[in-house]
C-alpha atoms as a PDB file:
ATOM      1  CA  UNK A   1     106.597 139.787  59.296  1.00  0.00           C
ATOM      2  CA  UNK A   2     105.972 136.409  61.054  1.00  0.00           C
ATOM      3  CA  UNK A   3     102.227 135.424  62.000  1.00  0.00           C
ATOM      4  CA  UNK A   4     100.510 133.271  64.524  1.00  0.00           C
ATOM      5  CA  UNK A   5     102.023 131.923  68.083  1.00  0.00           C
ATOM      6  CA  UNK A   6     105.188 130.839  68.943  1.00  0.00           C
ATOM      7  CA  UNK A   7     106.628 129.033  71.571  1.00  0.00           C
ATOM      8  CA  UNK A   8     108.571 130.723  74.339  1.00  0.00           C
ATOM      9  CA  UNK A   9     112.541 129.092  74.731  1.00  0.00           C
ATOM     10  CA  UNK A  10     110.915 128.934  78.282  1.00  0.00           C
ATOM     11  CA  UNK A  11     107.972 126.980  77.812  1.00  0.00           C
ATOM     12  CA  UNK A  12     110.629 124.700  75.805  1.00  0.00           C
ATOM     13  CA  UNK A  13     112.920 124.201  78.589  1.00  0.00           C
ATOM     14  CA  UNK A  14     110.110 123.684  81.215  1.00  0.00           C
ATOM     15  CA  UNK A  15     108.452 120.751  79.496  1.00  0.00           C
ATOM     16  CA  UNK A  16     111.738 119.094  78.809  1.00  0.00           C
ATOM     17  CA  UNK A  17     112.880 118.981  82.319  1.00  0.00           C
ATOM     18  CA  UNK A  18     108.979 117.616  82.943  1.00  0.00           C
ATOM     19  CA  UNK A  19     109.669 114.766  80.778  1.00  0.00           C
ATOM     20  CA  UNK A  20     113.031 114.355  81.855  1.00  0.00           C
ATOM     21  CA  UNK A  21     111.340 114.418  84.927  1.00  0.00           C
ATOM     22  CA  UNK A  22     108.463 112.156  84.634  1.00  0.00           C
ATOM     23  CA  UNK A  23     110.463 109.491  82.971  1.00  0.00           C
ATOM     24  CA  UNK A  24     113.066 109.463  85.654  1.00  0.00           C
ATOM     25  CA  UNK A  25     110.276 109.044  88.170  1.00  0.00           C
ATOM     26  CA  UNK A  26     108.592 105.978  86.572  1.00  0.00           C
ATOM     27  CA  UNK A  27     105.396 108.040  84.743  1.00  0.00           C
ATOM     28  CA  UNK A  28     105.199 105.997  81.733  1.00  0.00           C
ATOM     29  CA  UNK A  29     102.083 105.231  79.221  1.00  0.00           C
ATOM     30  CA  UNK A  30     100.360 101.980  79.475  1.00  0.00           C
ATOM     31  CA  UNK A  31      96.644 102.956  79.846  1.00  0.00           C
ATOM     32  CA  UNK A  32      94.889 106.123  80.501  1.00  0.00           C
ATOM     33  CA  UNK A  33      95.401 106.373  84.185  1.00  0.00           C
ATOM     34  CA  UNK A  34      99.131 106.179  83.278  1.00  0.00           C
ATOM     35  CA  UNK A  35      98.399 108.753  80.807  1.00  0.00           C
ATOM     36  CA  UNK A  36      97.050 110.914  83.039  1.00  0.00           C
ATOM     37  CA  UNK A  37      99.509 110.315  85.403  1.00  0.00           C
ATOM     38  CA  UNK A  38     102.462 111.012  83.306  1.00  0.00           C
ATOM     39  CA  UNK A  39     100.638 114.266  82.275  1.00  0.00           C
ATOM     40  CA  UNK A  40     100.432 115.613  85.461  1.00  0.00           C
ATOM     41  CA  UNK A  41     104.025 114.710  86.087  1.00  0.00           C
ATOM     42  CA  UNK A  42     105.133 116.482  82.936  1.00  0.00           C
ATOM     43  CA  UNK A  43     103.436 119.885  83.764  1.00  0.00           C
ATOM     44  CA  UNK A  44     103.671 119.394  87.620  1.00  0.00           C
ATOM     45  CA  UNK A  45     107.383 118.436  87.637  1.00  0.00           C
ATOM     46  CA  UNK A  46     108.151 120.769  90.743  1.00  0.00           C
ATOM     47  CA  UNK A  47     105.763 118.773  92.593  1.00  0.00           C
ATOM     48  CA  UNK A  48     107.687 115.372  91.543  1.00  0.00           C
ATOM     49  CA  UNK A  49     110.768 116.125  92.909  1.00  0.00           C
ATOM     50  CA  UNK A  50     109.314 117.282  96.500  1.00  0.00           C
ATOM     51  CA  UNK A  51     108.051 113.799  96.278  1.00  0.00           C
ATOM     52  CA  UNK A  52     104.560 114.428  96.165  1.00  0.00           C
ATOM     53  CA  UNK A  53     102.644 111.389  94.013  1.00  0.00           C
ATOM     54  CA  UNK A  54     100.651 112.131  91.021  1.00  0.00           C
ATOM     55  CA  UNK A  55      99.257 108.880  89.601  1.00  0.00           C
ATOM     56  CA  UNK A  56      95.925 108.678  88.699  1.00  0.00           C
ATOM     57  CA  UNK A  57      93.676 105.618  89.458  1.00  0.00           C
ATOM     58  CA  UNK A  58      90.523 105.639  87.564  1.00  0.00           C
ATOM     59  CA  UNK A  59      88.772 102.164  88.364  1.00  0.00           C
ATOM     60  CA  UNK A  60      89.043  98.855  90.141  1.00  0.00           C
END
């Protein structure tokens, strides 16, 4: 009998088309806004392609 969580074949496909996504779209890593940025992109994806901007700016 297997034990503990698994991930869905879902949840597998949805975050590769977010990072096929976000990378597509420019979301890269460079500093933590970027960070932020490209996770938002990754799990947000849908919003990405109806255009709708998700970086992050966290100072000056």
């Amino acid at each position: 009998m297997r034990r503990g969580r698994s991930i869905s074949l879902g949840t597998v496909l949805y975050l590769i088309i977010g990072l096929v996504v976000a990378l597509s779209n420019g979301y890269g890593i460079t500093d933590l806004s970027s960070l932020l940025s490209f996770l938002l992109a990754l799990f947000l994806w849908p919003l990405v392609l109806l255009g709708i901007d998700l970086n992050v700016n966290l100072g000056a």
